[in-house]
C-alpha atoms as a PDB file:
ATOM      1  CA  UNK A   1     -23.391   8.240  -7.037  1.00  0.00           C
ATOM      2  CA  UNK A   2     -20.142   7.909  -5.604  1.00  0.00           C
ATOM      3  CA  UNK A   3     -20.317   4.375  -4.534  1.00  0.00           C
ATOM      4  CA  UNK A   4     -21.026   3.595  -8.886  1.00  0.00           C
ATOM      5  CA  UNK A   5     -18.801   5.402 -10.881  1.00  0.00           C
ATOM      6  CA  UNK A   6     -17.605   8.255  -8.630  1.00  0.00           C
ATOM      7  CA  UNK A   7     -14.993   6.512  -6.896  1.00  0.00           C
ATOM      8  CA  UNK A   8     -13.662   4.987  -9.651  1.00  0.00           C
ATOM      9  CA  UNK A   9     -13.280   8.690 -11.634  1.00  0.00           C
ATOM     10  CA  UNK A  10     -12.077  10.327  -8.315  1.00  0.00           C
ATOM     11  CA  UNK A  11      -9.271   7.493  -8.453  1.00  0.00           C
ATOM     12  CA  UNK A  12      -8.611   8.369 -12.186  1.00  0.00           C
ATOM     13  CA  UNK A  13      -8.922  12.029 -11.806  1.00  0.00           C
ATOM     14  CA  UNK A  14      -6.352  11.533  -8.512  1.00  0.00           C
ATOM     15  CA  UNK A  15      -3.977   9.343  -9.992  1.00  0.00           C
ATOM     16  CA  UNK A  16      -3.723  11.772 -12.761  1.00  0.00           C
ATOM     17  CA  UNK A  17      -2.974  14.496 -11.345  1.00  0.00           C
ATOM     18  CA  UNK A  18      -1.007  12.983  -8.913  1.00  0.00           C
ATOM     19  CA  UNK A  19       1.621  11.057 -11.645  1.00  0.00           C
ATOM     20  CA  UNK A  20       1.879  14.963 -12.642  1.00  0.00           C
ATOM     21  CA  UNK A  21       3.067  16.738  -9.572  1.00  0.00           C
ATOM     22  CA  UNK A  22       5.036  14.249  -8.806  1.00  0.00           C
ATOM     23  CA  UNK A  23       6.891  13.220 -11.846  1.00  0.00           C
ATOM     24  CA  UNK A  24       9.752  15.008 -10.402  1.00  0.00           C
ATOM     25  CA  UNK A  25      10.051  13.417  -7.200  1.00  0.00           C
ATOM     26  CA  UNK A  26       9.311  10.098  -8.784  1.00  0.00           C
ATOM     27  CA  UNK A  27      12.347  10.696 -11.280  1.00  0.00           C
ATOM     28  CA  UNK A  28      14.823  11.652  -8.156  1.00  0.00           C
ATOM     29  CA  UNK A  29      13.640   8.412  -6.369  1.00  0.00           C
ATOM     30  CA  UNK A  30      14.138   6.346  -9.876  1.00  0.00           C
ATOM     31  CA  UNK A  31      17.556   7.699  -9.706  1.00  0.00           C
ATOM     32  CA  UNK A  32      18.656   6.833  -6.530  1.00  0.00           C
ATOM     33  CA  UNK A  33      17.424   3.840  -5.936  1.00  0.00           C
ATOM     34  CA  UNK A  34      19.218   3.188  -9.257  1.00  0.00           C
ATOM     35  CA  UNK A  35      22.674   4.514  -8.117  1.00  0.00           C
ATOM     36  CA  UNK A  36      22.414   2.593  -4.628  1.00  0.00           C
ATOM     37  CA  UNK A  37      20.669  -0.330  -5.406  1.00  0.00           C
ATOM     38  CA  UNK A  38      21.342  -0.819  -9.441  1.00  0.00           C
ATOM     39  CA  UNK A  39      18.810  -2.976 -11.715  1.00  0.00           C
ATOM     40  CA  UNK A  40      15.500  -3.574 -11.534  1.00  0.00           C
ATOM     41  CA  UNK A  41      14.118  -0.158 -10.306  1.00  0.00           C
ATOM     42  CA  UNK A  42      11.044  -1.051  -9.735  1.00  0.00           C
ATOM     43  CA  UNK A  43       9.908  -4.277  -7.644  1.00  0.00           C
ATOM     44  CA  UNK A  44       7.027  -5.651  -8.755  1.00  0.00           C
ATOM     45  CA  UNK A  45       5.446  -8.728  -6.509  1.00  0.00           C
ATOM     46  CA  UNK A  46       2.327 -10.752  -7.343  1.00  0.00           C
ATOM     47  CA  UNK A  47      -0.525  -9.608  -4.755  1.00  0.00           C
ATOM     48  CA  UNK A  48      -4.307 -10.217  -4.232  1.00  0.00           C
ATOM     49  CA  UNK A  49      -6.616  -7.719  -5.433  1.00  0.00           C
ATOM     50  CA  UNK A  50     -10.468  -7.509  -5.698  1.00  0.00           C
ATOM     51  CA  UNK A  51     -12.388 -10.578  -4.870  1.00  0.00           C
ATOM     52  CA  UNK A  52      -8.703 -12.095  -4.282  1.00  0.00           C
ATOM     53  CA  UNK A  53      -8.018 -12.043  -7.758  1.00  0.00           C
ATOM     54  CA  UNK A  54      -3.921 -11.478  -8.732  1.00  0.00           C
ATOM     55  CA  UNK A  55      -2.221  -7.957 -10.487  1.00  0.00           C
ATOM     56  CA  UNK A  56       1.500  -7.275 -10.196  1.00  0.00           C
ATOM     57  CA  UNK A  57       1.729  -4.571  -7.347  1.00  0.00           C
ATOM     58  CA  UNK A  58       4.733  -2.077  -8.488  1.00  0.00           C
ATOM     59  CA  UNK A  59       6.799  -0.387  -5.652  1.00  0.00           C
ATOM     60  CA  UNK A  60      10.439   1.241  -5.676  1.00  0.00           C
ATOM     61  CA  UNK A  61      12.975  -1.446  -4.492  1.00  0.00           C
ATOM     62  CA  UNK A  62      14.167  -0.667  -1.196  1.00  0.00           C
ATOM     63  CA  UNK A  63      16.403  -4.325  -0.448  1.00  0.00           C
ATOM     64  CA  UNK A  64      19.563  -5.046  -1.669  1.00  0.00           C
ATOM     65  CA  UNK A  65      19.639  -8.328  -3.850  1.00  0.00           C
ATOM     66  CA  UNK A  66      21.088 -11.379  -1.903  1.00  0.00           C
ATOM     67  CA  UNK A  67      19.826 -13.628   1.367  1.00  0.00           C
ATOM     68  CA  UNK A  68      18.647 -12.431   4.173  1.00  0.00           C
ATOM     69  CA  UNK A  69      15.553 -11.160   6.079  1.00  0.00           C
ATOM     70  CA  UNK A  70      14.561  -7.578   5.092  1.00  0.00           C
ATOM     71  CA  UNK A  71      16.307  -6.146   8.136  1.00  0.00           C
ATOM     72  CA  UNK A  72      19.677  -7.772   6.533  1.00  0.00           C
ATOM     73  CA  UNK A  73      19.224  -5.845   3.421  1.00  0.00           C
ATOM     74  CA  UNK A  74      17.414  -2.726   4.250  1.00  0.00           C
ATOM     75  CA  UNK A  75      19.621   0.257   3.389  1.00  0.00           C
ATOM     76  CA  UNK A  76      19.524   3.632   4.714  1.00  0.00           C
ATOM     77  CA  UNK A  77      17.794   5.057   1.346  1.00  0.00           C
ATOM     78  CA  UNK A  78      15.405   2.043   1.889  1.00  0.00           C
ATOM     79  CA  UNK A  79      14.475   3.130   5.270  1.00  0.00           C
ATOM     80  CA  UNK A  80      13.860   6.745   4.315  1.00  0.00           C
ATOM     81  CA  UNK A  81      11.681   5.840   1.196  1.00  0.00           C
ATOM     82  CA  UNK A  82       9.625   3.443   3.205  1.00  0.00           C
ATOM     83  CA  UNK A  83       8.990   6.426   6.289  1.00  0.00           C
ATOM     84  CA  UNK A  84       7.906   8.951   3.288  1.00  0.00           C
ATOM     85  CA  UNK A  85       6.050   6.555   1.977  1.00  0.00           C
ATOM     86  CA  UNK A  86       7.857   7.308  -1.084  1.00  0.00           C
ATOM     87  CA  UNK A  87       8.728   3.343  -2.545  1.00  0.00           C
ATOM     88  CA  UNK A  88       4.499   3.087  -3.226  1.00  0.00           C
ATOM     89  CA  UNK A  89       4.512   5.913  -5.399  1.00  0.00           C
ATOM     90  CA  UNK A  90       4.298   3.639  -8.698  1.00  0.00           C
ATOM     91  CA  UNK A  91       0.957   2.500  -7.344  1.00  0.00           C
ATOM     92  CA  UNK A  92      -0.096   5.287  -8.683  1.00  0.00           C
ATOM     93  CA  UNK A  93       0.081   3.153 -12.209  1.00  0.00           C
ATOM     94  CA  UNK A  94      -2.022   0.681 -10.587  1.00  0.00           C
ATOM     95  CA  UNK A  95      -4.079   2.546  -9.430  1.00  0.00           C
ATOM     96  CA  UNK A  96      -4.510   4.162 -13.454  1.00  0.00           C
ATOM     97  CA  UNK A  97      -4.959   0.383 -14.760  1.00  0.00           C
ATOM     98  CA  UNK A  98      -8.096  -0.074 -12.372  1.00  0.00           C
ATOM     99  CA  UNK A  99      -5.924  -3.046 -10.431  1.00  0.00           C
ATOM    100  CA  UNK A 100      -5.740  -0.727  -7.238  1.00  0.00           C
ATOM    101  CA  UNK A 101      -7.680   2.399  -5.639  1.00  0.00           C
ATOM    102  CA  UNK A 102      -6.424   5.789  -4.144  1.00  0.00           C
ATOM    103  CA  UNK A 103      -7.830   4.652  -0.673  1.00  0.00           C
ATOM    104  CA  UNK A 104      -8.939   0.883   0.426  1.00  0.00           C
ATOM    105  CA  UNK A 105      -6.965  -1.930   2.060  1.00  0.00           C
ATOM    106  CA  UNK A 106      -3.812  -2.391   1.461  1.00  0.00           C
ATOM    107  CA  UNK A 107      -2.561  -4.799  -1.390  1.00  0.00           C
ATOM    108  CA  UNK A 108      -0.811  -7.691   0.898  1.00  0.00           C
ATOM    109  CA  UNK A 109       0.585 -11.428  -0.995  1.00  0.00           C
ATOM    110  CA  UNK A 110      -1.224 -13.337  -2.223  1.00  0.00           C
ATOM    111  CA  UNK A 111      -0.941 -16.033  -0.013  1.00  0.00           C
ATOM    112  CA  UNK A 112      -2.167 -14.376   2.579  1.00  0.00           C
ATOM    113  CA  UNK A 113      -5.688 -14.974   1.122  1.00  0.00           C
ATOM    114  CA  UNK A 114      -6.258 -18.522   2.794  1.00  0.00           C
ATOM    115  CA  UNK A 115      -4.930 -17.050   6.242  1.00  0.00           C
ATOM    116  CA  UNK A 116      -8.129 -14.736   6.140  1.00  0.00           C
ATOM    117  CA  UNK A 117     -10.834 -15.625   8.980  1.00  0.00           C
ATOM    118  CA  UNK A 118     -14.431 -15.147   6.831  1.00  0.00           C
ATOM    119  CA  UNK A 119     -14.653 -11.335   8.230  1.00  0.00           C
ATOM    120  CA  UNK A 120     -11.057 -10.785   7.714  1.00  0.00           C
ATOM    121  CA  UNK A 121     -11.951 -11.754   3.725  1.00  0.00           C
ATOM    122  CA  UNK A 122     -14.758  -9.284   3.487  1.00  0.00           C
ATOM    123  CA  UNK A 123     -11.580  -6.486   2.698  1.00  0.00           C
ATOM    124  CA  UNK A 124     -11.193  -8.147  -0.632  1.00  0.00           C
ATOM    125  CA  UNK A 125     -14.842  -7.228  -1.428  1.00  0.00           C
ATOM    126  CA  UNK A 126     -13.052  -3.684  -2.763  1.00  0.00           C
ATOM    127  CA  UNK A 127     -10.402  -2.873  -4.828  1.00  0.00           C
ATOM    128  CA  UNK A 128      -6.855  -2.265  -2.562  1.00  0.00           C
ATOM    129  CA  UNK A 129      -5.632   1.269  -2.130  1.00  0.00           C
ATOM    130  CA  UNK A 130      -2.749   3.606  -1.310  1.00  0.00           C
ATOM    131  CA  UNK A 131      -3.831   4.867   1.431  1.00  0.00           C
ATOM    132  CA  UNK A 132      -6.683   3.119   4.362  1.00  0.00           C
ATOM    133  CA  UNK A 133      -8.840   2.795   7.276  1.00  0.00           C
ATOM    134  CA  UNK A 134      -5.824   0.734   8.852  1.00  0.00           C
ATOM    135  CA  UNK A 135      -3.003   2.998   7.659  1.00  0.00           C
ATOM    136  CA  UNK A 136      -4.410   6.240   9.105  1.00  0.00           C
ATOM    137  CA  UNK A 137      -4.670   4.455  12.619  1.00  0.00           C
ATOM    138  CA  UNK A 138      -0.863   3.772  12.368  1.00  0.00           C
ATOM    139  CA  UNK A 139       0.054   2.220   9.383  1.00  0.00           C
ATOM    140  CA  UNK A 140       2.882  -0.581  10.236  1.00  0.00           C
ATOM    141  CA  UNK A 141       2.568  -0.315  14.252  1.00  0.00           C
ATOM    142  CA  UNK A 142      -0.766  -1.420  13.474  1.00  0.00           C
ATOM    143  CA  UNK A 143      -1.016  -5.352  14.566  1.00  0.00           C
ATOM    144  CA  UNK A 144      -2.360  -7.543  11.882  1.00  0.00           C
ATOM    145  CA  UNK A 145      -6.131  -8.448  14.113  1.00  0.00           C
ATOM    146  CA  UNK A 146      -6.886  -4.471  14.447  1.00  0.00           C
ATOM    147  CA  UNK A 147      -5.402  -3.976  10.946  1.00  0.00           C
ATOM    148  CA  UNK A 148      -7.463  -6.427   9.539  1.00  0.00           C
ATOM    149  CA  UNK A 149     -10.596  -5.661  11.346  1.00  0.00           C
ATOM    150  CA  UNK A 150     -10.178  -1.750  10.141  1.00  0.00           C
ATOM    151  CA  UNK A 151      -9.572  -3.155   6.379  1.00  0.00           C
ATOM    152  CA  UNK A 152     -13.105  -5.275   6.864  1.00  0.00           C
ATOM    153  CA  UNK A 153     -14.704  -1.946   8.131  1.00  0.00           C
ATOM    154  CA  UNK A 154     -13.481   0.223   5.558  1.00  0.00           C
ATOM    155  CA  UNK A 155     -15.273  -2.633   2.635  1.00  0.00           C
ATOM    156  CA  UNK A 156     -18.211  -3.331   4.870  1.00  0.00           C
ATOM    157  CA  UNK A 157     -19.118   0.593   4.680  1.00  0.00           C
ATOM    158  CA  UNK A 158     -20.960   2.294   2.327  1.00  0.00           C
ATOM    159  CA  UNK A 159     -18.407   4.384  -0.205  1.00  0.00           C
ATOM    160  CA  UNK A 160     -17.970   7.971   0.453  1.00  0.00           C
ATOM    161  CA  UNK A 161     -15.904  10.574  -0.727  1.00  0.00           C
ATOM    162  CA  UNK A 162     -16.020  12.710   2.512  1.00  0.00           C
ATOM    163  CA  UNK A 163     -14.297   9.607   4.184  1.00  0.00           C
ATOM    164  CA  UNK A 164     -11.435   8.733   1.343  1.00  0.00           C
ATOM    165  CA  UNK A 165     -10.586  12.603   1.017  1.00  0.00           C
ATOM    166  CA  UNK A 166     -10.206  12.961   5.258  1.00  0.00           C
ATOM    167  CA  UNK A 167      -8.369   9.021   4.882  1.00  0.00           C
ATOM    168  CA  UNK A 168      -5.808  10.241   1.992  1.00  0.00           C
ATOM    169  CA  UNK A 169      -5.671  13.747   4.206  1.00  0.00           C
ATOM    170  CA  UNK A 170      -4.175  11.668   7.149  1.00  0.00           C
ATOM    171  CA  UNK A 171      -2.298   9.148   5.479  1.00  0.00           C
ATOM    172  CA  UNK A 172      -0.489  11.708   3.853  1.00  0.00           C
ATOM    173  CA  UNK A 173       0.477  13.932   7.251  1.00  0.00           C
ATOM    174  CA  UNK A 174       1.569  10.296   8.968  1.00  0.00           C
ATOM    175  CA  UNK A 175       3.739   9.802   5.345  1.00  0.00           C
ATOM    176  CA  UNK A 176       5.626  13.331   5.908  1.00  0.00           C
ATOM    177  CA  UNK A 177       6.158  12.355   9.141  1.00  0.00           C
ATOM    178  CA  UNK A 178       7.505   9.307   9.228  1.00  0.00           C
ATOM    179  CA  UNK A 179       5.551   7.843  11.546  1.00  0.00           C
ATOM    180  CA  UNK A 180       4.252   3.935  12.115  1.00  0.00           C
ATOM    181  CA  UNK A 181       7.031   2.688   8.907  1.00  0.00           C
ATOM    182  CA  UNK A 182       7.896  -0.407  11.334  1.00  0.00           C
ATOM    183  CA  UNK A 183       6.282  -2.154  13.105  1.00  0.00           C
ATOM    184  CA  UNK A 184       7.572  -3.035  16.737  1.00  0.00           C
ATOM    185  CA  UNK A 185      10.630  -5.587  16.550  1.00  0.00           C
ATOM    186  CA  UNK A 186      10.683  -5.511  13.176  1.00  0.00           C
ATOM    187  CA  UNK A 187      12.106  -3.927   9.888  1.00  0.00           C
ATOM    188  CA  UNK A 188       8.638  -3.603   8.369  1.00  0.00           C
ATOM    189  CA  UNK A 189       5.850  -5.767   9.080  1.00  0.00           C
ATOM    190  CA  UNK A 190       6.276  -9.319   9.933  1.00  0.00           C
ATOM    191  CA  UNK A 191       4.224 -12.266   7.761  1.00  0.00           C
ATOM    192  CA  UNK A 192       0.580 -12.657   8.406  1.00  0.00           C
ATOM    193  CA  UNK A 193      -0.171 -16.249   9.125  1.00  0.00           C
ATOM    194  CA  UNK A 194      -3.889 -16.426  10.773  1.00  0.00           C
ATOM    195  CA  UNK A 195      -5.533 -19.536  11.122  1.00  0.00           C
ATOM    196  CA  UNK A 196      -5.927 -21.340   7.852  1.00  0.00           C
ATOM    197  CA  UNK A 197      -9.963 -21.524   6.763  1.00  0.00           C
END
């Protein structure tokens, strides 16, 4: 039942409630990022979804404008929302639009996609979520061949709401604390580039 239509109404019922409680927090964010970083907001990036198929992922901007690698234009309130976790809270309106899920793979660019080894692929078989198989095992200080792997165990698997509920459970304590933001050497996580297919 789950694997049907259960998932998808858990993610609406989630996202719901979720866009409630934390309308607050979300407005704070809005606001600072606005006072430190000005215009846009919201940073919004092209990124494969379900059977590889683009949607605009939305995130709070965490870069200053300008050149540079992301460790060049990181700022301190960038840092802080990325270790909370706090810069993917407008997923949540993907998540609402049917584009993402509450738990899956992450969303990554889209050209990623031809990087993808044929089992690395299978995590585009689901829709891409806030929280995953790969994030609870570290998030970021997760290498891209174990991340990947976890991703194409997470699609491979039948749906269950047991899993996604203890998934979002641990996502969320690793969020609050911080942990596995960067990954080693490197501001966030550095490009995926796998052998081409």
């Amino acid at each position: 039942m789950y694997a049907r239509c259960g998932k998808r109404a858990f993610d609406l019922a989630g996202a719901v409630l979720l866009l409630a409680v934390l309308a607050p927090v979300m407005a704070a964010v809005a606001v600072a990022v606005r006072v430190a970083l000005g215009p846009p907001v919201v940073f919004r990036q092209v990124r494969a979804g379900r059977g590889g198929r683009p949607f605009t992922v939305l995130k709070f901007r965490t870069l200053r404008e300008g050149p540079g690698d992301d460790a060049a234009r990181m700022t301190r309130l960038g840092r802080l929302l990325r270790a909370l976790a706090l810069d993917e809270l407008p997923q949540l309106v993907n998540v609402l639009r049917g584009e993402m899920s509450l738990v899956g793979p992450r969303p990554l660019p889209l050209d990623y996609v031809p990087f993808y080894a044929p089992r690395q692929a299978l995590r585009l078989a689901v829709r891409p979520g806030l929280a995953g198989l790969a994030q609870a095992a570290g998030r970021n200080a997760v290498g891209w061949e174990e991340r990947l792997e976890l991703d194409a165990r997470y699609a491979e698997a039948p749906p269950r709401l047991s899993r996604d509920l203890v998934l979002l459970a641990r996502c969320t304590v690793l969020a609050a604390t911080g942990r596995g933001a960067t990954a080693p050497g490197h501001a966030t996580m550095p490009a995926f580039r796998g052998r081409r297919i």
